[in-house]
Each structure stands twice: as structure tokens, then as C-alpha cells.
N, C-alpha and C. Protein backbone atom coordinates (compact mmCIF):
# COMPACT_ATOMS: atom_id res chain seq x y z
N UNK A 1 110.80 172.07 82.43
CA UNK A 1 109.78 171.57 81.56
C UNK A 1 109.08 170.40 82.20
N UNK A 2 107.59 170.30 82.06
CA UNK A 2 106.68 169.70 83.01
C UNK A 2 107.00 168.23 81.97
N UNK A 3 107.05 167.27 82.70
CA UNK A 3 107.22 165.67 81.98
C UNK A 3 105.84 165.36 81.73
N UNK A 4 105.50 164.99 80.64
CA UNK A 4 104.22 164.48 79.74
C UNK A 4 103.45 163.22 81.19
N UNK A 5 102.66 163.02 81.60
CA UNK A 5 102.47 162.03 82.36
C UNK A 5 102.29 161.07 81.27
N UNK A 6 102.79 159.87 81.98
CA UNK A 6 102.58 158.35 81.45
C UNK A 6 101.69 157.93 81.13
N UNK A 7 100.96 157.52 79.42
CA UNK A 7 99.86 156.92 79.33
C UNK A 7 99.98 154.84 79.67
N UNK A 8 99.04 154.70 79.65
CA UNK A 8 98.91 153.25 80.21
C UNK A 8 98.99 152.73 77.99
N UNK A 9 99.79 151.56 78.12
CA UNK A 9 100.06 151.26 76.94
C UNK A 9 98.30 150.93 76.28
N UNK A 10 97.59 150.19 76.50
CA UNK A 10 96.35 150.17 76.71
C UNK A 10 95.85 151.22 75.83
N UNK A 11 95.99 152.51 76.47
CA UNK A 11 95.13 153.32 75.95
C UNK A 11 95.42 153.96 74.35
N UNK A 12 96.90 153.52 74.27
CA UNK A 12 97.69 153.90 73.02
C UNK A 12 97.22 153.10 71.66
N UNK A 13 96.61 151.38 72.44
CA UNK A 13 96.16 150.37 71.40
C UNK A 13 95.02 150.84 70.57
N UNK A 14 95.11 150.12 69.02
CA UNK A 14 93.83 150.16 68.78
C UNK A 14 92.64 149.41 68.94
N UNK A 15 91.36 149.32 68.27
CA UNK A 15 90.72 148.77 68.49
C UNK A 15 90.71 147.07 68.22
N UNK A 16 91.59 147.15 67.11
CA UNK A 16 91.99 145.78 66.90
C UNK A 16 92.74 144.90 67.53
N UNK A 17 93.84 145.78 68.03
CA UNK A 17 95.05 145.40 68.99
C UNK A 17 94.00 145.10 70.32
N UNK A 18 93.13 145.49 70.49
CA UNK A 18 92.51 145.85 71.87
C UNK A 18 91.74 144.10 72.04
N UNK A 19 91.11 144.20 70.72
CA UNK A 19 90.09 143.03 70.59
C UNK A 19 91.24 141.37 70.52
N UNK A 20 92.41 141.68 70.37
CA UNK A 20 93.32 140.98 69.57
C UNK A 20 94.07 140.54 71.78
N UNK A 21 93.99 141.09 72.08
CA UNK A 21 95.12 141.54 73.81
C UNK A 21 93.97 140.47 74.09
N UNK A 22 92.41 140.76 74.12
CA UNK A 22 91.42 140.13 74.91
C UNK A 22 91.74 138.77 74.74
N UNK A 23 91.47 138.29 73.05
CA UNK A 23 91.47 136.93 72.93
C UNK A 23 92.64 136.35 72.89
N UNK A 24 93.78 136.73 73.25
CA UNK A 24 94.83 136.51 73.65
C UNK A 24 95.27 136.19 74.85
N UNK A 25 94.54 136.51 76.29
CA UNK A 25 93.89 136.65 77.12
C UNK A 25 93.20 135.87 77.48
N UNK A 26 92.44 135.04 76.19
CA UNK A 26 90.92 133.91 76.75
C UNK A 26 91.85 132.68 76.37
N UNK A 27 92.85 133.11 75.48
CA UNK A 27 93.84 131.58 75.18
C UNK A 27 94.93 131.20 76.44
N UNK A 28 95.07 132.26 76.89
CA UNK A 28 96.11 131.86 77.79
C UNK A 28 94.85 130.92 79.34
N UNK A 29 93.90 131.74 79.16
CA UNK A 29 92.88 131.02 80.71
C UNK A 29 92.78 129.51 80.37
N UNK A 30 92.47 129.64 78.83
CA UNK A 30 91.79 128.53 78.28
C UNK A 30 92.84 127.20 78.46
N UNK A 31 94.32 127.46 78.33
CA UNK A 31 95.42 126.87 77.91
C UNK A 31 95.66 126.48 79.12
N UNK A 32 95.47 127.29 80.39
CA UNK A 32 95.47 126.83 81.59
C UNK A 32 94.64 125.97 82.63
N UNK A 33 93.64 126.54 81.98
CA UNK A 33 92.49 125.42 82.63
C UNK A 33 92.57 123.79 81.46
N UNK A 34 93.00 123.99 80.16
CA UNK A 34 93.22 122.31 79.68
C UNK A 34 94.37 121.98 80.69
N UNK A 35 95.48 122.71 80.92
CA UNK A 35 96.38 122.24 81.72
C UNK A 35 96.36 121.39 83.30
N UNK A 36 95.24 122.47 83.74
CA UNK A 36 94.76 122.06 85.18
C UNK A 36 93.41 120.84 84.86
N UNK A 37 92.95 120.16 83.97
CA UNK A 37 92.24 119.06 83.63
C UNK A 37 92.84 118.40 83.36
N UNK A 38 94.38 118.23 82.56
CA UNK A 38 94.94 117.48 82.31
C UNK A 38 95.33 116.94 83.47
N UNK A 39 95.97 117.54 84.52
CA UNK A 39 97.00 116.98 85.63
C UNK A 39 96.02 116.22 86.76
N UNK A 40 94.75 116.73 86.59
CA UNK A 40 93.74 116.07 87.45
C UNK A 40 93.74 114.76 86.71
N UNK A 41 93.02 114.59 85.86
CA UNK A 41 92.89 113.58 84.94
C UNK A 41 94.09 112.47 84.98
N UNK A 42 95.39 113.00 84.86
CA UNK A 42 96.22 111.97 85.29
C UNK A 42 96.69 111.93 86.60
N UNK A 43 96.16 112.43 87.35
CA UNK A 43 96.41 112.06 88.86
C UNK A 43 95.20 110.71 89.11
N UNK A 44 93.62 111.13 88.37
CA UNK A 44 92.77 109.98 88.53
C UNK A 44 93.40 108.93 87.90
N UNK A 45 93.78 108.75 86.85
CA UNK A 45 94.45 107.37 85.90
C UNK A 45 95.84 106.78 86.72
N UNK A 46 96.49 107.73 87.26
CA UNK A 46 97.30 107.09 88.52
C UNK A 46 96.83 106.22 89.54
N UNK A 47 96.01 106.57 90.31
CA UNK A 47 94.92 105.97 91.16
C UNK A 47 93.97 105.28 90.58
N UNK A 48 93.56 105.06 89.70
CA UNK A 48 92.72 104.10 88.91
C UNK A 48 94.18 102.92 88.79
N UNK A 49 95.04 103.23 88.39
CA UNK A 49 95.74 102.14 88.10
C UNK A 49 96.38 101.14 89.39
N UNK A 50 96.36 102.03 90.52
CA UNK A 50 97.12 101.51 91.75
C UNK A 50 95.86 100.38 92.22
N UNK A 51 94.74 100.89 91.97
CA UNK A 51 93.38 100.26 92.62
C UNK A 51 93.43 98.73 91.68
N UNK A 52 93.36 99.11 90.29
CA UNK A 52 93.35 97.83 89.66
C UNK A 52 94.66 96.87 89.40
N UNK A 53 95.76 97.50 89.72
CA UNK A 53 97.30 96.46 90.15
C UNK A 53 96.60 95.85 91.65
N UNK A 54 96.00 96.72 92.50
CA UNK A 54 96.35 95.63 93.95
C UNK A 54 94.73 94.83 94.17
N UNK A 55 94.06 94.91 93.24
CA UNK A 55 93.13 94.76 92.66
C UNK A 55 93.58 93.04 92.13
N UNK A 56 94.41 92.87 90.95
CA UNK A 56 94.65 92.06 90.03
C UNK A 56 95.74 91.01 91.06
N UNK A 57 96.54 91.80 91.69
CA UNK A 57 97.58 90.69 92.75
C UNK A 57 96.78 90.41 94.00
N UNK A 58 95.58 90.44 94.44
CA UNK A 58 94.57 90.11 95.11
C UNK A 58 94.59 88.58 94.69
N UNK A 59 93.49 88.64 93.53
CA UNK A 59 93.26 87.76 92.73
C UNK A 59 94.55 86.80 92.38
N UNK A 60 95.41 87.47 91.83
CA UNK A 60 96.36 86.59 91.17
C UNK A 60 97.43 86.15 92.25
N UNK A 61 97.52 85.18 93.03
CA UNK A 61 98.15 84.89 94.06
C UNK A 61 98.12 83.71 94.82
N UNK A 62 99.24 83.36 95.34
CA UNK A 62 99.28 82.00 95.70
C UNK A 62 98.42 81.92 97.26
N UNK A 63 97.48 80.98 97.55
CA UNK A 63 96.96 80.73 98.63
C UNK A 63 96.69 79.67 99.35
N UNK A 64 97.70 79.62 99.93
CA UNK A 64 98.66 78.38 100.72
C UNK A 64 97.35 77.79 102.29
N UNK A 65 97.06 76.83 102.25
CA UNK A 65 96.17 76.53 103.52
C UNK A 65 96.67 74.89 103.51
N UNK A 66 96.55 74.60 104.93
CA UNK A 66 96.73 73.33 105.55
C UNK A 66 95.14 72.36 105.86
N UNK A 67 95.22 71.17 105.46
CA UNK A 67 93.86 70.59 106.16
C UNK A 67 94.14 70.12 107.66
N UNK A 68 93.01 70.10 108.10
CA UNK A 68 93.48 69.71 109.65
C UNK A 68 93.72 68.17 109.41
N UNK A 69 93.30 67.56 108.46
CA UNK A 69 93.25 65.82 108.33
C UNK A 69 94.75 65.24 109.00
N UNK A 70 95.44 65.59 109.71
CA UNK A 70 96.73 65.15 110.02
C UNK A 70 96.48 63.16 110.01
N UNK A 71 97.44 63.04 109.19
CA UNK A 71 97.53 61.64 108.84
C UNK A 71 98.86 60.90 109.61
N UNK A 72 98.60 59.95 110.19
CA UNK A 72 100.08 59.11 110.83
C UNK A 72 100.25 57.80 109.96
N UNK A 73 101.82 58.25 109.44
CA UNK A 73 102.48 56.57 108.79
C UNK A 73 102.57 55.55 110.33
N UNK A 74 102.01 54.63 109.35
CA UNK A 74 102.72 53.32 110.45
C UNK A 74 103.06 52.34 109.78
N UNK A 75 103.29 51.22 109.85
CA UNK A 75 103.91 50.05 109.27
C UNK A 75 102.60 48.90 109.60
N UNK A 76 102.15 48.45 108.44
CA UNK A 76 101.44 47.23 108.83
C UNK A 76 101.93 46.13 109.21
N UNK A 77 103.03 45.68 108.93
CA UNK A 77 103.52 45.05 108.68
C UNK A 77 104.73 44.41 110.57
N UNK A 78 105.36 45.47 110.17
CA UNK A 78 105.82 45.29 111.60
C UNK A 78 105.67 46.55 112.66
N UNK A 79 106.59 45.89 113.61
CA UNK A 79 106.30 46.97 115.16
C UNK A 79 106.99 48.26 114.29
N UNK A 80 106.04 49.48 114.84
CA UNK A 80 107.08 50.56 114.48
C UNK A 80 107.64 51.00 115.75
N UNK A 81 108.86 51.80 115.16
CA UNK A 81 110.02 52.23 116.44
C UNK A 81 109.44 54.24 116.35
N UNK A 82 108.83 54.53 115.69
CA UNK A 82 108.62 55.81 115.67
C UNK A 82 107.48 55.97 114.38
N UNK A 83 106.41 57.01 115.15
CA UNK A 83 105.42 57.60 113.85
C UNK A 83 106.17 58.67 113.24
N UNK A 84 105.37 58.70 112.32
CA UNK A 84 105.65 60.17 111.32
C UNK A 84 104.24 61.00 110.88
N UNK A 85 104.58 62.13 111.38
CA UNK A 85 103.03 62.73 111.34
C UNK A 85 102.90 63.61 110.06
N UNK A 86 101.73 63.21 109.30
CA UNK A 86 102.05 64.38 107.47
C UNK A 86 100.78 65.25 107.68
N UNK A 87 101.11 66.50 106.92
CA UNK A 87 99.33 67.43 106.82
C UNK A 87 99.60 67.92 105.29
N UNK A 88 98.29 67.54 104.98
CA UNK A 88 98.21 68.18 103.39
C UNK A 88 98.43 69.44 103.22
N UNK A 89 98.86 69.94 102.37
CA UNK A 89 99.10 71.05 102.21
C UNK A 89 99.03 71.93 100.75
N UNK A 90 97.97 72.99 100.72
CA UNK A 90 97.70 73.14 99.52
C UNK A 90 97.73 74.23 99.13
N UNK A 91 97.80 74.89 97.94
CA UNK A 91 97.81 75.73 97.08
C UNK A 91 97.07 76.15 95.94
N UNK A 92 96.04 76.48 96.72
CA UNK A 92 94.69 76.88 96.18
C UNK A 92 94.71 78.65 95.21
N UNK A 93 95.79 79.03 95.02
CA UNK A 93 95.37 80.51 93.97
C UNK A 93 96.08 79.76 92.78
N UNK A 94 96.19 81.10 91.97
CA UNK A 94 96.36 81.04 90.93
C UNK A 94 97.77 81.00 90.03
N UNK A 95 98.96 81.15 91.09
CA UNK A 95 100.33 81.59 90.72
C UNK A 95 100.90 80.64 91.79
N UNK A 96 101.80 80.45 91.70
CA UNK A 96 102.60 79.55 92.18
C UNK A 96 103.15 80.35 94.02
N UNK A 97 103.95 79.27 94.62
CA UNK A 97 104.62 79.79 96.17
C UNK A 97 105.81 80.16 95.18
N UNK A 98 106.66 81.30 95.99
CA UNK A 98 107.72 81.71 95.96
C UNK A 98 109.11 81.52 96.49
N UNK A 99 108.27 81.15 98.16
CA UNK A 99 109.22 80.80 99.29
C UNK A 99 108.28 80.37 99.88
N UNK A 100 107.65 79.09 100.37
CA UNK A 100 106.78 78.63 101.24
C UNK A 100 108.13 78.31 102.35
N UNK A 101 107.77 78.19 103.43
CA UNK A 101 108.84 77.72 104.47
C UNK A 101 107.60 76.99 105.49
N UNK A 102 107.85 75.74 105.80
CA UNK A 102 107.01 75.28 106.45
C UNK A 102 107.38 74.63 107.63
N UNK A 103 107.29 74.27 108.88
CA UNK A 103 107.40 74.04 110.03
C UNK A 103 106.23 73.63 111.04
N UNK A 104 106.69 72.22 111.30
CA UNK A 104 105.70 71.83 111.89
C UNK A 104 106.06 70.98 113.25
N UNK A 105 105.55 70.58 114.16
CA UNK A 105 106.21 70.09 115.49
C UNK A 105 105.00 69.01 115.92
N UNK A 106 105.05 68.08 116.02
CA UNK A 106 104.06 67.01 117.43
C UNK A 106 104.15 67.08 118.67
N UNK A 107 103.34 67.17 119.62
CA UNK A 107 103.31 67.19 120.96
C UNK A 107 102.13 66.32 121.72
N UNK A 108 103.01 65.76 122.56
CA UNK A 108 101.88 64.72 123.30
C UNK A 108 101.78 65.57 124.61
N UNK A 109 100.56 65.40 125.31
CA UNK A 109 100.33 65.89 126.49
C UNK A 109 99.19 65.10 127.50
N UNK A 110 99.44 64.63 128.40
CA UNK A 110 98.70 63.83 129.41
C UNK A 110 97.32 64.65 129.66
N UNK A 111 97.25 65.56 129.38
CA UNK A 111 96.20 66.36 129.55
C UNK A 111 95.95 67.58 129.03
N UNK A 112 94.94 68.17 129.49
CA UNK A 112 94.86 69.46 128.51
C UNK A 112 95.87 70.69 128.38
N UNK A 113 96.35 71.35 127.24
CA UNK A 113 97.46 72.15 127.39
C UNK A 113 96.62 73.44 128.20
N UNK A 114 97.57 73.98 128.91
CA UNK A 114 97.72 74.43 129.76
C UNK A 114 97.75 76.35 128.58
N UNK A 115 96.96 77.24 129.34
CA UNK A 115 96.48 78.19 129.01
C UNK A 115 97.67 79.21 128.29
N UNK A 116 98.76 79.30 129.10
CA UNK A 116 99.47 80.43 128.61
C UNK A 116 100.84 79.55 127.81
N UNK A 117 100.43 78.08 127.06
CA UNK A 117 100.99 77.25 126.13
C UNK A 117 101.43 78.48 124.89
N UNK A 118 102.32 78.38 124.87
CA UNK A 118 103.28 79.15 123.67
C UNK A 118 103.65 78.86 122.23
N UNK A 119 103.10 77.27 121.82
CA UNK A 119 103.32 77.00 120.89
C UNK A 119 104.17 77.21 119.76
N UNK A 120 105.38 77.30 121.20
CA UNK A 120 106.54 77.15 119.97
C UNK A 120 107.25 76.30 118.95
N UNK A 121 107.92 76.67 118.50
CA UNK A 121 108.88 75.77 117.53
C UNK A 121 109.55 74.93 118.12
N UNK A 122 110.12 73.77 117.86
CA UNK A 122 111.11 73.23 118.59
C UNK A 122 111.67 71.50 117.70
N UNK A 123 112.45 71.19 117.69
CA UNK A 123 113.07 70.43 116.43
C UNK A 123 114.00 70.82 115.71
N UNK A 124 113.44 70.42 114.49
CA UNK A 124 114.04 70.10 112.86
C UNK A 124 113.51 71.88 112.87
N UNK A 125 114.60 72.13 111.62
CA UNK A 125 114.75 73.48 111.29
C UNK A 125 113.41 73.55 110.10
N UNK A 126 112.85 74.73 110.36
CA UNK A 126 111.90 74.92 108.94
C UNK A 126 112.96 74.07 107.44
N UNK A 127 111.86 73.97 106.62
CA UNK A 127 112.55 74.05 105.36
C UNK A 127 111.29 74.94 104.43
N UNK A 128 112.18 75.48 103.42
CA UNK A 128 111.54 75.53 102.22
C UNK A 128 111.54 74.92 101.23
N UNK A 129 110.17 75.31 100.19
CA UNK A 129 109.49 74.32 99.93
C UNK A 129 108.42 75.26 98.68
N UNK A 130 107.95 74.77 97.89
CA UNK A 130 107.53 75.44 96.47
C UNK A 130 106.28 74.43 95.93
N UNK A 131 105.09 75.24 95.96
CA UNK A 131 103.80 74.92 95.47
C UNK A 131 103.30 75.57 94.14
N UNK A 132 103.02 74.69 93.23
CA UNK A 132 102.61 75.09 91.89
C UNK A 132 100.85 75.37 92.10
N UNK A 133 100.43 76.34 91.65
CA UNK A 133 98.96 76.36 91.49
C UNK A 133 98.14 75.08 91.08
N UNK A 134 96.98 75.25 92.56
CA UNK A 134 96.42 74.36 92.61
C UNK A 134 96.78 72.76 93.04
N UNK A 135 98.11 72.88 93.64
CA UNK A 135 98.78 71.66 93.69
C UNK A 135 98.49 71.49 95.35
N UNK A 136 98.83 70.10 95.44
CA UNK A 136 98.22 69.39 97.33
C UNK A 136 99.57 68.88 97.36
N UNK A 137 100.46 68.93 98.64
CA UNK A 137 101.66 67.39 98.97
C UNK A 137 101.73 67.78 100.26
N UNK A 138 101.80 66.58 100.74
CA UNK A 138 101.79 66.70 101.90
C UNK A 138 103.07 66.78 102.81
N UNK A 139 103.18 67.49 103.95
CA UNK A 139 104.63 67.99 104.88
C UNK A 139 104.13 67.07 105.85
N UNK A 140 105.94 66.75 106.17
CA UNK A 140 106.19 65.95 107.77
C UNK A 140 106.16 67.31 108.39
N UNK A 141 105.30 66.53 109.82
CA UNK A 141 105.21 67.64 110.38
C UNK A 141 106.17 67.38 111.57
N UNK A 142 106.42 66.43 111.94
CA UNK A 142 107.13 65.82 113.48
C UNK A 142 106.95 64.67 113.10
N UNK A 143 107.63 64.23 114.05
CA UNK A 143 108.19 62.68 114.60
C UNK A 143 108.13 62.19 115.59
N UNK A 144 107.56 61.27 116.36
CA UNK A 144 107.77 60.63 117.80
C UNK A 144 108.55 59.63 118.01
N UNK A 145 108.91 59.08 118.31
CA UNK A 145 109.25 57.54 118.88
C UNK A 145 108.00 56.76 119.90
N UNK A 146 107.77 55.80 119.42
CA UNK A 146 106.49 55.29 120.48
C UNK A 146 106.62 55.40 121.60
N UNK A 147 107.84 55.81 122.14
CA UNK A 147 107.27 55.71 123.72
C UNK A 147 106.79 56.64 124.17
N UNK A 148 106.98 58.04 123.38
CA UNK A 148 106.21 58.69 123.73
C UNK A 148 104.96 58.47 123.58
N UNK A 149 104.71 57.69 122.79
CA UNK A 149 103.19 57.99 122.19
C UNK A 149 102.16 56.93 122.93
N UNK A 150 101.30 57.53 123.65
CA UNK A 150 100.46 56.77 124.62
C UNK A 150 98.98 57.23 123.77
N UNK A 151 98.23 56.17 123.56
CA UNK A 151 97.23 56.81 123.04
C UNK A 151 96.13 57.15 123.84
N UNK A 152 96.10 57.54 124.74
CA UNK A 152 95.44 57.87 125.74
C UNK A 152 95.99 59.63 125.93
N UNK A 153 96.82 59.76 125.57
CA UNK A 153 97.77 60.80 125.61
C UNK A 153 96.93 62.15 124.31
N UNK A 154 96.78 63.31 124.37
CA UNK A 154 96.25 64.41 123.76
C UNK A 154 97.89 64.49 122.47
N UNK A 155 97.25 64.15 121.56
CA UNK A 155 98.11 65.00 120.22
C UNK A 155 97.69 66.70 119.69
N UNK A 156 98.87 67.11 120.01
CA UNK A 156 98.68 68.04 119.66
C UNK A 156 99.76 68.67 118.62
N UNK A 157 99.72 69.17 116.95
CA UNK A 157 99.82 69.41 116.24
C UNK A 157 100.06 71.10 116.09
N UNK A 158 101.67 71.68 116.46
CA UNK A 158 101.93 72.68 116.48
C UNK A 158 102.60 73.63 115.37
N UNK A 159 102.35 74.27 114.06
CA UNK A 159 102.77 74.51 113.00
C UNK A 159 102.99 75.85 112.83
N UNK A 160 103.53 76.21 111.59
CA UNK A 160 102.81 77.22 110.81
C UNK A 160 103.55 77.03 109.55
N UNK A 161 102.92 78.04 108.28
CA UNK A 161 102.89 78.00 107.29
C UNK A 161 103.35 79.58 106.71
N UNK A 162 104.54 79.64 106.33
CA UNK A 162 104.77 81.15 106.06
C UNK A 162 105.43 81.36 104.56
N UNK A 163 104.57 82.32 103.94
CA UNK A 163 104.47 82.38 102.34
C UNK A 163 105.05 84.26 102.25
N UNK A 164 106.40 84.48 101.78
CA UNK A 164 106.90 85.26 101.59
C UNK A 164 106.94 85.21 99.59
N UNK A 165 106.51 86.82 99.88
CA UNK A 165 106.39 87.17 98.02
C UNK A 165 107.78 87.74 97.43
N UNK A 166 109.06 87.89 98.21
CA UNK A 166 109.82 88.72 98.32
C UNK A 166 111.05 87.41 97.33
């Protein structure tokens, strides 16, 4: 006995079922494309938000600068046995230092420093040190003893200033 060939379910539907499969059909595209707007949409609001966080800690942040005004204590009064050299130091943003660590060195030199000068560290150990927004105080930067100090002699003022957010 010959087997009935297979109708396609389709053709068995009615017209209602038929009209009913379609828009059944336009809900599922429809349901997928809100889906695929949605995930775009919050992929932009992701990236909108990363832009305006590094955006806002731009702005909102401590911004640590030195004046060159380097100032020397001396004693009016009597002979001094050693200067002390200070540089202002300020904190010009909006949030406070975290970890300022500051380090600074004096150097006398008979003449001009010499080209491949390295300006290293050398002394007293950094310290740290904490600036409130908008606040100035001033750091020792070095120390001499007068005999070094010829004033005829080039001062030179070797530092830095390192502001960790961590």
C-alpha cells in the first residue's frame, strides 16, 4: 500500500490559523528587533557614562604645582652655619592630595651644569605629605652649610613632586 505523501502542516491550516502564524511571526521580528535596540542603547549609556566619569575626575582632582620663587631662610640676626632652601607648593584643584611625596635636593655648581647632568636624588629620603584644596605650604627642599655656598657659585634646585591617586 502506497504511503499518503506528507502534507506541509501549513497547508492543513486555516485561514485564520494562517492569518494568526503571520502575526505571530511579526511579534516575534518585532520582539527582536526591541531586543536588538535595547542592547545597543545600553551599550551607548555604558559609554556615555565612562566619557562623563573620566570626564568629572578630570575636573575633580587634585593639582599639585611648585612656584619657581625658591626662598632661602637666613638669620638676621646672627652668622648662619647653614641655609635652608623652601618652594611653595600648591594645590590648585578641587579635592584634596592623597599621597603627595615630595623631594627636593640643592646643588651648587662653579659653573654651568654640564649636559648629560642626571638630576638625581640624593639626601634626605622623600617624605609624604597631604594638600587640602586650594591650599599653598611651603617644602624644604635641601640644605647647605655655608661653605658650600659661594655666591658666585650657580644654585641649582633639583626636585620633583609625585601625586599618587592610589
Amino acid at each position: 500500500m502506497a504511503a499518503n505523501p506528507p502534507k506541509w502542516f501549513w497547508h492543513s491550516w486555516s485561514t485564520l490559523e494562517k492569518i494568526q502564524a503571520v502575526f505571530d511571526l511579526a511579534v516575534v521580528v518585532f520582539t527582536a528587533g526591541l531586543w536588538w535596540t535595547s542592547f545597543q542603547q545600553w551599550k551607548a549609556i555604558q559609554e556615555s557614562n565612562g566619557i562623563n566619569r573620566e570626564a568629572l575626575e578630570t575636573v575633580q582632582r587634585a593639582y599639585v604645582n611648585f612656584s619657581p620663587n625658591l626662598r632661602i631662610l637666613h638669620w638676621p640676626n646672627k652668622e648662619p652655619t647653614y641655609y635652608t632652601f623652601v618652594v611653595p607648593v600648591a594645590n590648585n584643584g578641587s579635592t584634596p592630595t592623597r599621597n603627595l611625596i615630595e623631594k627636593g635636593n640643592v646643588y651648587f655648581a662653579k659653573e654651568k651644569l654640564p649636559k648629560d647632568f642626571d638630576f638625581h636624588d640624593f639626601g634626605d629620603e622623600p617624605f609624604h605629605s597631604f594638600l587640602a584644596p586650594k591650599e599653598t605650604q611651603t617644602s624644604n627642599v635641601g640644605k647647605s652649610d655655608t661653605s658650600a655656598v659661594t655666591w658666585t657659585s650657580v644654585l641649582v634646585w633639583v626636585g620633583h613632586l609625585q601625586r599618587c591617586d592610589s
